[in-house]
Protein backbone atom coordinates (compact mmCIF):
# COMPACT_ATOMS: atom_id res chain seq x y z
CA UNK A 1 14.52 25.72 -41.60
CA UNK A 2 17.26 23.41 -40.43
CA UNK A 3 16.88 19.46 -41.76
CA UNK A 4 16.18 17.99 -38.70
CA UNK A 5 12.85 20.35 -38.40
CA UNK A 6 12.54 19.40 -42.37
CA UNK A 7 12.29 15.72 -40.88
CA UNK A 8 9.96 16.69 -38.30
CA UNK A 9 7.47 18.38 -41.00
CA UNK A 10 7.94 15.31 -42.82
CA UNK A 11 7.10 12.89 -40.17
CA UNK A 12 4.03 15.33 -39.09
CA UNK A 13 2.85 14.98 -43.24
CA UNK A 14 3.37 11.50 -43.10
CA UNK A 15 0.49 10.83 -40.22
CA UNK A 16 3.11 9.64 -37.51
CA UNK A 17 1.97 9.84 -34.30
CA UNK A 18 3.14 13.22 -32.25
CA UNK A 19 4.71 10.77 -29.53
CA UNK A 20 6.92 9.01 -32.19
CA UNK A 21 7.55 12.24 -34.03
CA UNK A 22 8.61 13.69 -30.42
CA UNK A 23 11.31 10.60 -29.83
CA UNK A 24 12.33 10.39 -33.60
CA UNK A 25 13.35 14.06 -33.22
CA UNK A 26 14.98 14.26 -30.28
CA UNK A 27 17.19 10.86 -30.95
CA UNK A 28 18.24 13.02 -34.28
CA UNK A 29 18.90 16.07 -32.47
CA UNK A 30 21.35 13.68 -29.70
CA UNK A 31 22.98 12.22 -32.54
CA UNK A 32 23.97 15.79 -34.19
CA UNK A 33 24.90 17.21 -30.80
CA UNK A 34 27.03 14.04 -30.20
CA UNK A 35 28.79 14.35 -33.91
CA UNK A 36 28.98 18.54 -32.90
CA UNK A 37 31.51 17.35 -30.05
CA UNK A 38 33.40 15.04 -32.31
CA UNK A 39 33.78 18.40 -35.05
CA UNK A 40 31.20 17.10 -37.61
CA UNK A 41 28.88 20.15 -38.73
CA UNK A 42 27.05 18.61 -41.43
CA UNK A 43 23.24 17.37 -39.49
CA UNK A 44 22.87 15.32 -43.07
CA UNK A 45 26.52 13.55 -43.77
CA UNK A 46 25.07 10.14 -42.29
CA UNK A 47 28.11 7.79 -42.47
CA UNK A 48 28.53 4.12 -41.55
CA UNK A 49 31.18 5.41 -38.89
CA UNK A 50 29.26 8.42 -37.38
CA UNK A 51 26.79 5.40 -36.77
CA UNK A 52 28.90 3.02 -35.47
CA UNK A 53 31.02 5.19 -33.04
CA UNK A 54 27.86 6.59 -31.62
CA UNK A 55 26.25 3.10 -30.72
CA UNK A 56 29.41 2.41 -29.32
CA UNK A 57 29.52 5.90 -27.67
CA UNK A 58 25.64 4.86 -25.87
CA UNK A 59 27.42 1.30 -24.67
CA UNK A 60 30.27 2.55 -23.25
CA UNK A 61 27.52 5.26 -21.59
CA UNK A 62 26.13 2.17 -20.15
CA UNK A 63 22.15 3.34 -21.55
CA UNK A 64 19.95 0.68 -21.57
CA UNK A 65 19.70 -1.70 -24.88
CA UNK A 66 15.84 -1.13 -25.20
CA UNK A 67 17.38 3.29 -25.41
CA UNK A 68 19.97 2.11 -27.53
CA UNK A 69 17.82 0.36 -29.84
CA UNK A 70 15.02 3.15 -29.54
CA UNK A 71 17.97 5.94 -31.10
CA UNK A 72 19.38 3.41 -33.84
CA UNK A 73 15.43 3.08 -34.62
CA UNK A 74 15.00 6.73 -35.09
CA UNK A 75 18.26 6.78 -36.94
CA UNK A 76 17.06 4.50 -39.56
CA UNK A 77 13.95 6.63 -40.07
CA UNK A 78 15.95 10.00 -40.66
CA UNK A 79 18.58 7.86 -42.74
CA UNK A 80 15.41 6.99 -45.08
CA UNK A 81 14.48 10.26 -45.32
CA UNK A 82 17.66 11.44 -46.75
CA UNK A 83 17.17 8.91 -49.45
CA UNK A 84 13.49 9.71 -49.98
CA UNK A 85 14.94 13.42 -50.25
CA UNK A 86 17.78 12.54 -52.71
CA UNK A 87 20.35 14.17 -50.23
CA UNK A 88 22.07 10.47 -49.55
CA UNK A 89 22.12 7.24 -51.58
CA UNK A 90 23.13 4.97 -48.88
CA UNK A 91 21.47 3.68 -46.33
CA UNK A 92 24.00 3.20 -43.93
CA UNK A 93 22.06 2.33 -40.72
CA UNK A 94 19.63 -1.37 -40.51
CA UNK A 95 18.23 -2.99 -37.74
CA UNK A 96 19.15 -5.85 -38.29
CA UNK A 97 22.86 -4.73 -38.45
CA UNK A 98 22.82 -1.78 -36.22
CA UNK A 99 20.48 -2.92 -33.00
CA UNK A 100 22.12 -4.75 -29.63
CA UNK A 101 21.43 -8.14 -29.49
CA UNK A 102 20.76 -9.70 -26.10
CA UNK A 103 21.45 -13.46 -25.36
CA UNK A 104 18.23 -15.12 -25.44
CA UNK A 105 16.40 -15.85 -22.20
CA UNK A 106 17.82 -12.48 -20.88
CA UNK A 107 15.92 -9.69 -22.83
CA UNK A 108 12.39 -8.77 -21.57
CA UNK A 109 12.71 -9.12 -17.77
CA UNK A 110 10.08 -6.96 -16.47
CA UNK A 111 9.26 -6.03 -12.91
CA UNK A 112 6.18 -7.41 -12.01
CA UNK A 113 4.01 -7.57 -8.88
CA UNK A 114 4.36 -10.84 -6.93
CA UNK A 115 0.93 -12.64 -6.30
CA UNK A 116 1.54 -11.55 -2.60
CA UNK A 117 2.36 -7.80 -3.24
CA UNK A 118 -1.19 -8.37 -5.83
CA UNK A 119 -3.17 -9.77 -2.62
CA UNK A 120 -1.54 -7.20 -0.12
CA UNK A 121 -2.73 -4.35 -2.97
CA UNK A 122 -6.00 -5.46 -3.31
CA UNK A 123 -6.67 -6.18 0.27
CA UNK A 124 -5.29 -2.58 1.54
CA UNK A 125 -7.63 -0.46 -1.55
CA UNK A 126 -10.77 -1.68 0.45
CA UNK A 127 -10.24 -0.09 3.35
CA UNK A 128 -12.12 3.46 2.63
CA UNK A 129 -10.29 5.03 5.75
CA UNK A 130 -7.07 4.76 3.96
CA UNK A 131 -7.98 4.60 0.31
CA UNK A 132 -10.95 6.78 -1.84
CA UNK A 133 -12.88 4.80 -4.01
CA UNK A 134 -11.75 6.87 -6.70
CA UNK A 135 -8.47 5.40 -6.46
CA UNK A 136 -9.80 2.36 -5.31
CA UNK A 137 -11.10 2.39 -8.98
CA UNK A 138 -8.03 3.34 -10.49
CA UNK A 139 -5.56 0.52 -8.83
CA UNK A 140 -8.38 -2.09 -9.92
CA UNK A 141 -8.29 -0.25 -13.76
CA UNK A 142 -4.64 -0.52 -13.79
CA UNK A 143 -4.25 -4.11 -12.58
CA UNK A 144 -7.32 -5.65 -14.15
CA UNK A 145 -7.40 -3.83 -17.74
CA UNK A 146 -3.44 -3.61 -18.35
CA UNK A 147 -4.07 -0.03 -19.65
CA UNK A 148 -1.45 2.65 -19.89
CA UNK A 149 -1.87 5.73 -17.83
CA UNK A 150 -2.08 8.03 -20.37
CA UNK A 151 -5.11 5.72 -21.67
CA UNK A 152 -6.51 5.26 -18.63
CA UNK A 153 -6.79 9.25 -17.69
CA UNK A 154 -8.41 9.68 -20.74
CA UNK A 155 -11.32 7.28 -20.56
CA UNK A 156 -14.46 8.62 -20.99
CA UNK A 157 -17.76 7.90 -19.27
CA UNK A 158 -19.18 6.78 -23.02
CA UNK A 159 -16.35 4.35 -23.69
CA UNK A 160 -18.22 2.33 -20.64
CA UNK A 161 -20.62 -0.31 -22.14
CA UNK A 162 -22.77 -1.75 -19.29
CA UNK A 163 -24.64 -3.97 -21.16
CA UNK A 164 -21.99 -6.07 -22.20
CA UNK A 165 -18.86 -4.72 -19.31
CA UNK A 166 -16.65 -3.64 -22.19
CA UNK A 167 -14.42 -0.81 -21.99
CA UNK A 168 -13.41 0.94 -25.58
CA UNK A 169 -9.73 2.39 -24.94
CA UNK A 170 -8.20 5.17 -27.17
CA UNK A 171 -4.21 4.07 -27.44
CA UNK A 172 -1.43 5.03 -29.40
CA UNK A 173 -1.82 6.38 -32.76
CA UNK A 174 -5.77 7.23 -31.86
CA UNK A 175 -6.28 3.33 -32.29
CA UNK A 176 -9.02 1.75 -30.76
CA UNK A 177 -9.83 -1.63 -28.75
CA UNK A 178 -11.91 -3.18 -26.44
CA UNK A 179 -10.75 -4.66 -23.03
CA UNK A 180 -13.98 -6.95 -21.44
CA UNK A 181 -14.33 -5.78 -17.37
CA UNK A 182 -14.69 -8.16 -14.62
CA UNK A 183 -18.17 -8.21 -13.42
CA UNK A 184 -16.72 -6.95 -9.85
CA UNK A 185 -14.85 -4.05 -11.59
CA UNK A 186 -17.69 -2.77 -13.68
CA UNK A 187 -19.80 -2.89 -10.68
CA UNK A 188 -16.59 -0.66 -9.22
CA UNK A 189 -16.89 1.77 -11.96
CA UNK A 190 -20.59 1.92 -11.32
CA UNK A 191 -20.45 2.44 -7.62
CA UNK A 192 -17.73 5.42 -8.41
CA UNK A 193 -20.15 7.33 -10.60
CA UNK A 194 -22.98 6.71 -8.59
CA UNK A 195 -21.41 8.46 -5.10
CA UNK A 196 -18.20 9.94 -5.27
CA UNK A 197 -18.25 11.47 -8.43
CA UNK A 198 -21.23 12.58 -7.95
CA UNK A 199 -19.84 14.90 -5.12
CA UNK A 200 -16.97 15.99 -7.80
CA UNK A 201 -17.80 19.93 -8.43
CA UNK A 202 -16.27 18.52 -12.17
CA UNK A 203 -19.14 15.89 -12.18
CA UNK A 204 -20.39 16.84 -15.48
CA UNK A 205 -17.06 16.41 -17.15
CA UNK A 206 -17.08 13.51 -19.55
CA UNK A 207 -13.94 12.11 -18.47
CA UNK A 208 -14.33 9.16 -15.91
CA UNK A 209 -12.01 10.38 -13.43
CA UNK A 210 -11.48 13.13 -12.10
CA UNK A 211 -9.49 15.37 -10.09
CA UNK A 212 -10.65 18.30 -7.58
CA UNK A 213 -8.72 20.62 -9.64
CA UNK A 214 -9.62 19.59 -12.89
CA UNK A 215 -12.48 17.99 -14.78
CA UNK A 216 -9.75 15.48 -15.99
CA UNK A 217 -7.46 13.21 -14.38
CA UNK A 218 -3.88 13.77 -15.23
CA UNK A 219 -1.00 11.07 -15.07
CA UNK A 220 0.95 12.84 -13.09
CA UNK A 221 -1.80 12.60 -10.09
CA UNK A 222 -1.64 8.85 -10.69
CA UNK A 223 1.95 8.77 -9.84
CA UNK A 224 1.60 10.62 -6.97
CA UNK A 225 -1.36 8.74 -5.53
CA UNK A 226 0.88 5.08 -6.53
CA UNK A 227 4.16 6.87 -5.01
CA UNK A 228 1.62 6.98 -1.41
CA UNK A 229 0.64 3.33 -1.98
CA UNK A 230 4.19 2.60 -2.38
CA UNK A 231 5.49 4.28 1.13
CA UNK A 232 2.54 2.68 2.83
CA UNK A 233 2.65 -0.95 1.57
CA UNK A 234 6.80 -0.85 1.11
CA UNK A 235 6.87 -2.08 -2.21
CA UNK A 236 7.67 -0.17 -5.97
CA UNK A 237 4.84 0.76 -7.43
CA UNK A 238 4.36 2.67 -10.94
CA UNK A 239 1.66 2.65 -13.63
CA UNK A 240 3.95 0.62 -16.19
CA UNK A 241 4.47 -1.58 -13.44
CA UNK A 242 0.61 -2.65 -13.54
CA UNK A 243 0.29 -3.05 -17.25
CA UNK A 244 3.34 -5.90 -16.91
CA UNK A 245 1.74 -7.88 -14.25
CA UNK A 246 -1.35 -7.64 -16.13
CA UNK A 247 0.32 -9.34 -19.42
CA UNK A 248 2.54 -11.73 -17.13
CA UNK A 249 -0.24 -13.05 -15.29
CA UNK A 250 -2.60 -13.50 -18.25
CA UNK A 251 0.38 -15.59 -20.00
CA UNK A 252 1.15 -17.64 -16.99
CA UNK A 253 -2.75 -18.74 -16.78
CA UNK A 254 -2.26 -20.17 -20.63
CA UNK A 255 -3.73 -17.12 -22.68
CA UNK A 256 -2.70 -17.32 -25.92
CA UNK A 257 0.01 -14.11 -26.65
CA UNK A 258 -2.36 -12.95 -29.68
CA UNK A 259 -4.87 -12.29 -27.36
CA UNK A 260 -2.32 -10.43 -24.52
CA UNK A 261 -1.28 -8.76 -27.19
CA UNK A 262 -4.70 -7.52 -28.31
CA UNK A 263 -5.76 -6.58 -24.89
CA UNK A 264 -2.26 -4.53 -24.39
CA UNK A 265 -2.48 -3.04 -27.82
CA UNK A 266 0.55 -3.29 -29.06
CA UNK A 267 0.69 -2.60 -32.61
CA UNK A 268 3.07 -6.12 -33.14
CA UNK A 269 3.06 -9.21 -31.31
CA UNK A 270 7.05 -9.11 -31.44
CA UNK A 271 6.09 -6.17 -28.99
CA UNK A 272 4.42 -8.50 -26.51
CA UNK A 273 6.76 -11.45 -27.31
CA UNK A 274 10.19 -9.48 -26.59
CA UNK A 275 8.46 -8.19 -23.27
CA UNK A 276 6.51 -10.94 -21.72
CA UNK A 277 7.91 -14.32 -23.59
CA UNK A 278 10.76 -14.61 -20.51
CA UNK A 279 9.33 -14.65 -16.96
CA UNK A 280 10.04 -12.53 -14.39
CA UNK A 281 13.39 -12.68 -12.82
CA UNK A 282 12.08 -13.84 -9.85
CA UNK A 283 10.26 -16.43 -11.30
CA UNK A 284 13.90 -17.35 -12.66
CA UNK A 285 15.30 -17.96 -9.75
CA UNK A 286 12.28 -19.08 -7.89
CA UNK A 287 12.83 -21.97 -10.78
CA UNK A 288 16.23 -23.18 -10.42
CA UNK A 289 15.50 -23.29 -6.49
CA UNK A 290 13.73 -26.18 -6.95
CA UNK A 291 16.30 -27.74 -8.28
């Protein structure tokens, strides 16, 4: 068994969550392929210049600095391991050291619907010649709960509480919260399980949504259905997209970002701050046009 699956088993025994395990590993596995070019066999000789020439190697690439950041992340994690393993005594890779820094004001731009492409949305999802109430149901989900898609496919028709319009979502990690629903959306949800649904040969399925070919919706029918949206209304639209406007807008109304950062479930509020603390770019220049 090579080290890097050694790491992997590790992780796994640790409780890490599969996704993290999955982008731990395969930053690793770059890393050795990249030192494999520059004639370095060894996948556990971590030194200070391997490091440093292949952050410099990623900048040059042009990758993003949240990617960049990501790798030196998983870095760190298999450069503790070593240690924990007794195979180095250094640890030769830190955040605080080894991440990109971004001036301040310019990290956490995210694209974000304007409050006309939000009215245009909501107005063209009523129309039930052009739109199902399915995914009616899902655009409304998206934009009103802030959920990702992989959370929001895997709502279940028990997570619903009707009594008091809360909605118990399963996120990363198999961690838990509750998002409260607009009266108008739970009424939504209602109205979907009453009729449509009901019509859904899959209509015993637990899962809230659902597909004609399966008694679960998957993400990648989201992204087609959004991709549609997006030809028809002439504006970008993806999933992620959604969960950003929904933080954005909550913080430009004067929610506090503990609370955003509940609702979004991110396991730190640095999460939430690094993303949503800066406005939109628009809103940047929207801004110093009124000067």
């Amino acid at each position: 068994m090579d080290e890097i699956t050694q790491f992997e088993q590790y992780l796994l025994e640790n409780g890490i969550a599969p996704k993290t395990i999955e982008s731990y590993v395969g930053d690793v596995r770059g890393f050795c392929e990249y030192l494999r070019q520059m004639g370095v066999e060894s996948e556990t000789d971590l030194k200070r210049f391997y490091v440093v020439s292949y952050k410099n190697h990623l900048v040059e690439n042009k990758y993003a600095v949240a990617t960049i950041n990501k790798k030196i992340n998983s870095l760190q994690a298999y450069n503790l391991y070593l240690i924990e393993k007794g195979i180095l005594t250094e640890q030769v890779v830190t955040l605080q050291r080894d991440r990109v820094k971004v001036a301040t004001g310019s990290e956490g731009e995210v694209d974000v619907f304007t409050e006309q492409e939000v009215n245009q949305l909501l107005f063209f999802v009523q129309d039930r010649s052009k739109v199902s109430l399915r995914n009616h149901l899902i655009v409304w989900m998206l934009l009103y709960t802030g959920v990702r898609v992989s959370e929001l496919c895997g709502i279940q028709l028990a997570d619903i509480d009707y009594l008091t319009n809360t909605l118990r979502v399963t996120g990363k990690g198999g961690k838990y919260r509750e998002i409260p629903l607009r009266p108008d959306l739970a009424e939504l949800i209602r109205e979907y399980v009453r009729t449509e649904r009901q019509e859904n040969k899959y209509k015993d399925s637990p899962y809230l949504l659902l597909s004609q070919r399966a008694p679960k919706l998957h993400k990648d029918a989201v992204n087609t259905m959004l991709e549609g949206l997006e030809k028809q209304l002439g504006f970008k639209m993806y999933p992620h997209k959604f969960r950003h406007t929904f933080c954005s807008r909550l913080l430009k109304k004067g929610v506090p970002l503990t609370t955003v950062s509940k609702l979004a479930g991110h396991a730190h509020i640095q999460t939430t701050a690094s993303f949503y603390i800066n406005t939109s770019k628009q809103e940047k220049e929207l801004a110093v046009n009124l000067l």
